[in-house]
N, C-alpha and C. Protein backbone atom coordinates (compact mmCIF):
# COMPACT_ATOMS: atom_id res chain seq x y z
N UNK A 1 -49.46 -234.20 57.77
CA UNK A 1 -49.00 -233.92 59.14
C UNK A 1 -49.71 -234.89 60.08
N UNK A 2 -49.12 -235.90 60.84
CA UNK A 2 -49.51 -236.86 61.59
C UNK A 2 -50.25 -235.75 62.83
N UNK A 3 -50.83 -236.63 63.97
CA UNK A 3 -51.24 -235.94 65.09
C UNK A 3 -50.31 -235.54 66.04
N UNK A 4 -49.17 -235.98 66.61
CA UNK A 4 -48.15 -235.91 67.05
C UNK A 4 -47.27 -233.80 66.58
N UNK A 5 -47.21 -234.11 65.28
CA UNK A 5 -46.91 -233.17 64.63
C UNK A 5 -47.79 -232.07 64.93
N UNK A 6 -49.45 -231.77 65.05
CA UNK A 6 -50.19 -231.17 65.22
C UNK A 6 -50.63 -230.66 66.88
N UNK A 7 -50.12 -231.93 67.57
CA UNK A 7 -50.16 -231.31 69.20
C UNK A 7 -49.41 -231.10 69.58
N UNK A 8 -47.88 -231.08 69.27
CA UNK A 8 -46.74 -230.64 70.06
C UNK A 8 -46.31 -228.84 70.26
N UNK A 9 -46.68 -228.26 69.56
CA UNK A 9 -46.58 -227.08 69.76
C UNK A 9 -48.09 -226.57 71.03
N UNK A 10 -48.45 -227.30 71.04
CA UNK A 10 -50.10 -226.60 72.14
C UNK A 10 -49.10 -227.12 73.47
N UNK A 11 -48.18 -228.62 73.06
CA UNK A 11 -48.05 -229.36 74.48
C UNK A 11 -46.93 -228.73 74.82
N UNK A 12 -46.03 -227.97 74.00
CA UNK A 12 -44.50 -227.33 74.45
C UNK A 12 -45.11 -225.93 74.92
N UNK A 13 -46.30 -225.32 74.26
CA UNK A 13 -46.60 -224.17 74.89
C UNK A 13 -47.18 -224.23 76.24
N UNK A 14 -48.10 -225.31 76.31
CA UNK A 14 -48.52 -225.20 77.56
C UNK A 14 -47.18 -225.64 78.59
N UNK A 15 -46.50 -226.94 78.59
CA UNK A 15 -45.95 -226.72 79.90
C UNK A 15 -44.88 -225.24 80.17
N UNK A 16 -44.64 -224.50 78.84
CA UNK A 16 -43.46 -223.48 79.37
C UNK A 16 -44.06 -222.81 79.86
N UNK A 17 -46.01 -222.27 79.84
CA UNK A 17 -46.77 -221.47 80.72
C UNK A 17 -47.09 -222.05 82.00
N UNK A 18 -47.27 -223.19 82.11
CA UNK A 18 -47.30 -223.99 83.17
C UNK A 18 -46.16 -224.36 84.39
N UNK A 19 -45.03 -224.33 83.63
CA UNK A 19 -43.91 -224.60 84.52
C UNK A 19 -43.17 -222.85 84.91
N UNK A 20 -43.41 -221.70 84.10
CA UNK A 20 -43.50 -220.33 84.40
C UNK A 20 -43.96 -220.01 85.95
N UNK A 21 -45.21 -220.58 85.55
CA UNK A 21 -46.68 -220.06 86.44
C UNK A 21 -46.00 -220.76 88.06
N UNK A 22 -45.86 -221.92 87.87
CA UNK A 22 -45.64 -222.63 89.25
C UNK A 22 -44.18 -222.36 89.71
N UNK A 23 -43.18 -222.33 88.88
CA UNK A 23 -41.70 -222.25 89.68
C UNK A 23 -42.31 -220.68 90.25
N UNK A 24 -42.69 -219.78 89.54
CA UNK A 24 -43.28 -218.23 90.14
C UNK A 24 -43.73 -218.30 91.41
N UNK A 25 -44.73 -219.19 91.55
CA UNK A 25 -45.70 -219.30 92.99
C UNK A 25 -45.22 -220.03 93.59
N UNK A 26 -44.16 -221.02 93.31
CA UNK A 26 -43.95 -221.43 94.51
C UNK A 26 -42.20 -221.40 94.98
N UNK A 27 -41.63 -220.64 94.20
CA UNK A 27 -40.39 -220.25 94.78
C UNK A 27 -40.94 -218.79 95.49
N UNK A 28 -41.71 -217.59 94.96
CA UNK A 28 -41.83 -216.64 95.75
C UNK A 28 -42.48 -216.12 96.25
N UNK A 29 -43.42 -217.22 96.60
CA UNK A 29 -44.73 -217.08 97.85
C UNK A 29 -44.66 -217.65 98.95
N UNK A 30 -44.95 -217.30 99.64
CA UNK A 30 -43.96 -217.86 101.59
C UNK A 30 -45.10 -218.15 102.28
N UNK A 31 -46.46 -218.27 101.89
CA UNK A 31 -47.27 -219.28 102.42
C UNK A 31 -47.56 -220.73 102.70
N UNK A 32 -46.52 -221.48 103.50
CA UNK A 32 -46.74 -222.55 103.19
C UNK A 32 -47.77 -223.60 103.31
N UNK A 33 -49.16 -223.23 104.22
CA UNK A 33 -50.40 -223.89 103.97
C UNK A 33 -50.66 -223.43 102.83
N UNK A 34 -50.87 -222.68 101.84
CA UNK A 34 -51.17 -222.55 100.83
C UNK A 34 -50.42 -223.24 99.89
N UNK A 35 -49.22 -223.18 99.76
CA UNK A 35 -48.27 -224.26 98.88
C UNK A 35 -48.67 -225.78 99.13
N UNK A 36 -48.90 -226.39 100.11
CA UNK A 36 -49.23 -227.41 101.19
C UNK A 36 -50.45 -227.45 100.18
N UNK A 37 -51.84 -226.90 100.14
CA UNK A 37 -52.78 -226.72 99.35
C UNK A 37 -52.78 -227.20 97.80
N UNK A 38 -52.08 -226.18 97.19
CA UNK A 38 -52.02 -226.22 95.92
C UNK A 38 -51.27 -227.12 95.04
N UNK A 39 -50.10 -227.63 96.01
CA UNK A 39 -49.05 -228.65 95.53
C UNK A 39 -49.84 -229.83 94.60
N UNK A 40 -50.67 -230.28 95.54
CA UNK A 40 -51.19 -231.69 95.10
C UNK A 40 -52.26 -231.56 93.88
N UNK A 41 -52.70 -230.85 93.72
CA UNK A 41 -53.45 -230.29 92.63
C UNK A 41 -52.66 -230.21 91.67
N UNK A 42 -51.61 -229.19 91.89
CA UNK A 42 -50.47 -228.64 90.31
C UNK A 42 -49.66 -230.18 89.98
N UNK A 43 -49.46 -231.23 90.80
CA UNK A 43 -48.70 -232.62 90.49
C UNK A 43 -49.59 -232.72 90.11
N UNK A 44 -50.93 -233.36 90.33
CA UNK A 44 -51.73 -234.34 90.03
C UNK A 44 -52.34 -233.72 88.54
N UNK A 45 -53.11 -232.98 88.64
CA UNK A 45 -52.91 -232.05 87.53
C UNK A 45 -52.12 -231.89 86.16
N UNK A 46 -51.17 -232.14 86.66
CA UNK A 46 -49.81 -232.01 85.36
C UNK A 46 -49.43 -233.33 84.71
N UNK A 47 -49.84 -234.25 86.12
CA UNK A 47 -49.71 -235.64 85.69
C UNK A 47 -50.73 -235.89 84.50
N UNK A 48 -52.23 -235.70 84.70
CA UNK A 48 -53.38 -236.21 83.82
C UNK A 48 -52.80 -234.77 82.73
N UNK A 49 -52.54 -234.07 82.79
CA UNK A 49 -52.16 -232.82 81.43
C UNK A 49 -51.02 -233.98 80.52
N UNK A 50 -50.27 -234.29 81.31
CA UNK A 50 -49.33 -235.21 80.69
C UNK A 50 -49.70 -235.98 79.69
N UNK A 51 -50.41 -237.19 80.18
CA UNK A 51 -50.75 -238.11 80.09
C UNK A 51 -51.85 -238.08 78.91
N UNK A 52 -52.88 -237.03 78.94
CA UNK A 52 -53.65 -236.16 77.98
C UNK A 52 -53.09 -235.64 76.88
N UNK A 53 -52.27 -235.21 76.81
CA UNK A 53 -51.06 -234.99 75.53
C UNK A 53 -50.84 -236.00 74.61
N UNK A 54 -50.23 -237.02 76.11
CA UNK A 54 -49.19 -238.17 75.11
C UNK A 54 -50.39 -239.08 74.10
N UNK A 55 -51.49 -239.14 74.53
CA UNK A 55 -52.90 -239.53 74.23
C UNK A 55 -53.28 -238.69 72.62
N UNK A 56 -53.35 -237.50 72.66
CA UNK A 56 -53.46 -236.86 71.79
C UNK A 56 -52.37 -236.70 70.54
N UNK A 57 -51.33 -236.67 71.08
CA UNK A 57 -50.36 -237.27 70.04
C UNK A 57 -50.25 -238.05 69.02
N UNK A 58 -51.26 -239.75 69.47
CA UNK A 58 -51.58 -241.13 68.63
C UNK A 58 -50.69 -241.47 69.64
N UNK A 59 -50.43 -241.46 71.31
CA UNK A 59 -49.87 -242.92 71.38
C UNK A 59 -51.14 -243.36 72.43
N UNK A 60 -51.52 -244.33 71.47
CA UNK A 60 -52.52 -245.41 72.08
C UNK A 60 -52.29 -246.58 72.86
N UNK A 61 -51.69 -247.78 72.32
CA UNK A 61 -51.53 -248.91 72.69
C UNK A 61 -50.93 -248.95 73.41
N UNK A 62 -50.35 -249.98 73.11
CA UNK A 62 -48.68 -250.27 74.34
C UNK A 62 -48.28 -249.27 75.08
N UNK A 63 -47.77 -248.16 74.31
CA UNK A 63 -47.22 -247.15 75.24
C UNK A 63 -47.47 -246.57 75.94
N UNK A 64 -49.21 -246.87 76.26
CA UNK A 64 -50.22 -245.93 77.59
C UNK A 64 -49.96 -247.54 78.39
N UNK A 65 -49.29 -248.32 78.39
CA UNK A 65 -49.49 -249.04 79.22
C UNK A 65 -48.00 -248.46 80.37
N UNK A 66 -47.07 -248.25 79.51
CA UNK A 66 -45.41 -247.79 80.20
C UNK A 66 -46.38 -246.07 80.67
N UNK A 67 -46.85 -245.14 79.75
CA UNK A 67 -46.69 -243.91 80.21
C UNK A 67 -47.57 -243.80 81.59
N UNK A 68 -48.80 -244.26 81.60
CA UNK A 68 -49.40 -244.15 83.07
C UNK A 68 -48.99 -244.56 84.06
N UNK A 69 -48.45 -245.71 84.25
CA UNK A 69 -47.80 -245.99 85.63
C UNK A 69 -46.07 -245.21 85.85
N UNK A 70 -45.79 -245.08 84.41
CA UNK A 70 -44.71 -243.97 84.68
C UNK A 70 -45.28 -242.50 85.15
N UNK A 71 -45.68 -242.10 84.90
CA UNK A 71 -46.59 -240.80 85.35
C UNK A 71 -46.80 -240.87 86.60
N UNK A 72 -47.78 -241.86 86.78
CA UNK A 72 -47.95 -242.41 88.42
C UNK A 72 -46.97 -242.38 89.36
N UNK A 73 -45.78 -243.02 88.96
CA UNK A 73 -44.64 -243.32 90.15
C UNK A 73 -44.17 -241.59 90.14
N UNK A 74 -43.94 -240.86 89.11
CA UNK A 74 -43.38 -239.66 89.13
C UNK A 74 -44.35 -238.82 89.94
N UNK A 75 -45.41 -238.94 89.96
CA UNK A 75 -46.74 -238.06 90.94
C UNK A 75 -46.27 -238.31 92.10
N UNK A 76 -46.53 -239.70 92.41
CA UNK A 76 -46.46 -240.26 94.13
C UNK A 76 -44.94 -239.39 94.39
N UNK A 77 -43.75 -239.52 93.95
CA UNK A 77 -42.35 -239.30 94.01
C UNK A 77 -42.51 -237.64 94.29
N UNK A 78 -42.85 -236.76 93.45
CA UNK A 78 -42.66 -235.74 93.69
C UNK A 78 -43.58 -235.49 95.25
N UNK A 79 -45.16 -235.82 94.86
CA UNK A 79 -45.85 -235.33 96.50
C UNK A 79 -44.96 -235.67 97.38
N UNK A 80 -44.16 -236.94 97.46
CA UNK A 80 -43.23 -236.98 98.79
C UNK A 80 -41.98 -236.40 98.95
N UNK A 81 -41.49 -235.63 97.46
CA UNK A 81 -40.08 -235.24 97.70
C UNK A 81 -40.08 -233.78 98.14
N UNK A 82 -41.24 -232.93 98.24
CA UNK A 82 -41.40 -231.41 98.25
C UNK A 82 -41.94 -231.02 99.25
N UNK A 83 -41.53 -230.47 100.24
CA UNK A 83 -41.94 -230.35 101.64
C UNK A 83 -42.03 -229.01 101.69
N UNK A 84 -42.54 -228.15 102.82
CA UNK A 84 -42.80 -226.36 102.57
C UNK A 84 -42.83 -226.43 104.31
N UNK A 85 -41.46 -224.88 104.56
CA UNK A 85 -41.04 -224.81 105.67
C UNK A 85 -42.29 -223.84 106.13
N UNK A 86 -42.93 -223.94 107.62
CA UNK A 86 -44.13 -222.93 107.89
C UNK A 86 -43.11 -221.41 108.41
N UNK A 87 -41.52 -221.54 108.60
CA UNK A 87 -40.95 -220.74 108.73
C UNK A 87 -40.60 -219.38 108.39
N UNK A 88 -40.11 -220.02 107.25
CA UNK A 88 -39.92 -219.22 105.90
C UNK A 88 -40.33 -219.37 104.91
N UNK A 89 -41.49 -219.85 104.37
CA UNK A 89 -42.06 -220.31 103.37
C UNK A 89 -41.18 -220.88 102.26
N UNK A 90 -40.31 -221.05 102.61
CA UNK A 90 -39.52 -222.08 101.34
C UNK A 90 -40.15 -223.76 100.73
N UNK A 91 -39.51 -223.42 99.77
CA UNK A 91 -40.23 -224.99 98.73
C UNK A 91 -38.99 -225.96 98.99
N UNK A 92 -38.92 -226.81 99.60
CA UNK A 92 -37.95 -227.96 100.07
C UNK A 92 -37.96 -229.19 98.91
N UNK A 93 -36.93 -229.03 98.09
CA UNK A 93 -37.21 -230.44 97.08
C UNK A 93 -35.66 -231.22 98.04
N UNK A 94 -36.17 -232.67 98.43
CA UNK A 94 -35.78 -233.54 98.86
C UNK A 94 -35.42 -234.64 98.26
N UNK A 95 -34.34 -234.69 97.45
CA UNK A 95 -33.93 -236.12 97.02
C UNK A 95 -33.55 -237.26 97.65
N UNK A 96 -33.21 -237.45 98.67
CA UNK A 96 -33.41 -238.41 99.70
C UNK A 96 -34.51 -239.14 99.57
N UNK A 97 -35.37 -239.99 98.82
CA UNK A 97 -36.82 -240.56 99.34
C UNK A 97 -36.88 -241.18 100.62
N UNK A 98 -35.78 -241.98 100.84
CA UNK A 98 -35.83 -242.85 102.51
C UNK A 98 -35.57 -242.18 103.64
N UNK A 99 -34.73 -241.07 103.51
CA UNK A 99 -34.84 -240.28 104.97
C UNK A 99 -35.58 -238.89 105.00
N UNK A 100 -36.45 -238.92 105.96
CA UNK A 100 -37.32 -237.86 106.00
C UNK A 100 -36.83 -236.77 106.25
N UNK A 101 -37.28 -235.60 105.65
CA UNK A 101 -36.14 -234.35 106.17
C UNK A 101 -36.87 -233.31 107.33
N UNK A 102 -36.37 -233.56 108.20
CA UNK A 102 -36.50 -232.84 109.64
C UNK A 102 -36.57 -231.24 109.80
N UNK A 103 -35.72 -230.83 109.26
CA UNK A 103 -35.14 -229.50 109.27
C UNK A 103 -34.92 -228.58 107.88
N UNK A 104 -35.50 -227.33 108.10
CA UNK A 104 -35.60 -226.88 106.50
C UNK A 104 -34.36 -226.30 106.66
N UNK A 105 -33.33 -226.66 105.27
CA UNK A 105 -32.44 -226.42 104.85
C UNK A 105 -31.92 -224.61 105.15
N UNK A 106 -32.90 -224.45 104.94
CA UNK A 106 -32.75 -222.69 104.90
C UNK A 106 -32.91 -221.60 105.72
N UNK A 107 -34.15 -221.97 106.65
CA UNK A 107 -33.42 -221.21 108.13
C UNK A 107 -33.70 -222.25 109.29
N UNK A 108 -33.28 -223.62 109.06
CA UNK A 108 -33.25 -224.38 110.46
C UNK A 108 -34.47 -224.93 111.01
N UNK A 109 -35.60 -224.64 110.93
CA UNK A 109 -37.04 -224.24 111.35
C UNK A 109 -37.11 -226.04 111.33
N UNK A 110 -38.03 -227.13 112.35
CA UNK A 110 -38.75 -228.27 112.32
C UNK A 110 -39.53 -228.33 111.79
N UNK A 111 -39.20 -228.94 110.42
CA UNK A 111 -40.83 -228.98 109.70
C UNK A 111 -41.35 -229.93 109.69
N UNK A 112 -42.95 -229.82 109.71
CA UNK A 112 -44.16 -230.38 110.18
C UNK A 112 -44.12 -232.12 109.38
């Protein structure tokens, strides 16, 4: 059994507890300084969990050269695509990267 073979069940378990845990807290918690808070932690976080995996797996060489700066652009991308209304505490995912979104989708509110 290669290493790959031996970490993929720890790495499929953790993100389905991981991605559980966060769609939970942050679709139905309406704090948005606290989301605002915790966001950048749970990306950044998930990024090096990532990246820590693919490592543990056996991919060494070459392919930590594509997976980290892929990781990277996906970190930076999400912190800017997820905005949190102070209104209604909603989680704003923004696919637009070039236009900034003004107004939360969901009750109207100017967000910050």
């Amino acid at each position: 059994m290669n290493e790959a073979d031996q970490v993929f069940p720890y790495f499929f378990a953790t993100w389905v507890v991981l991605g559980l845990i966060s769609f939970a807290f942050f679709q139905f918690n309406k704090d948005a300084d606290l989301k605002r808070k915790v966001w950048p932690v749970v990306v950044v976080g998930t990024g090096v969990l990532f990246v820590t995996f693919v490592w543990l797996m056996g991919f060494r060489g070459g392919e930590m050269y594509v997976v980290v700066p892929a990781i990277t652009l996906i970190t930076a991308l999400n912190l800017r695509a997820v905005k949190f209304c102070d209104s209604c505490g909603a989680t704003l995912y923004y696919g637009n990267l070039f236009v900034k979104m003004e107004y939360c989708p969901k009750c109207g509110s100017k967000l910050p």
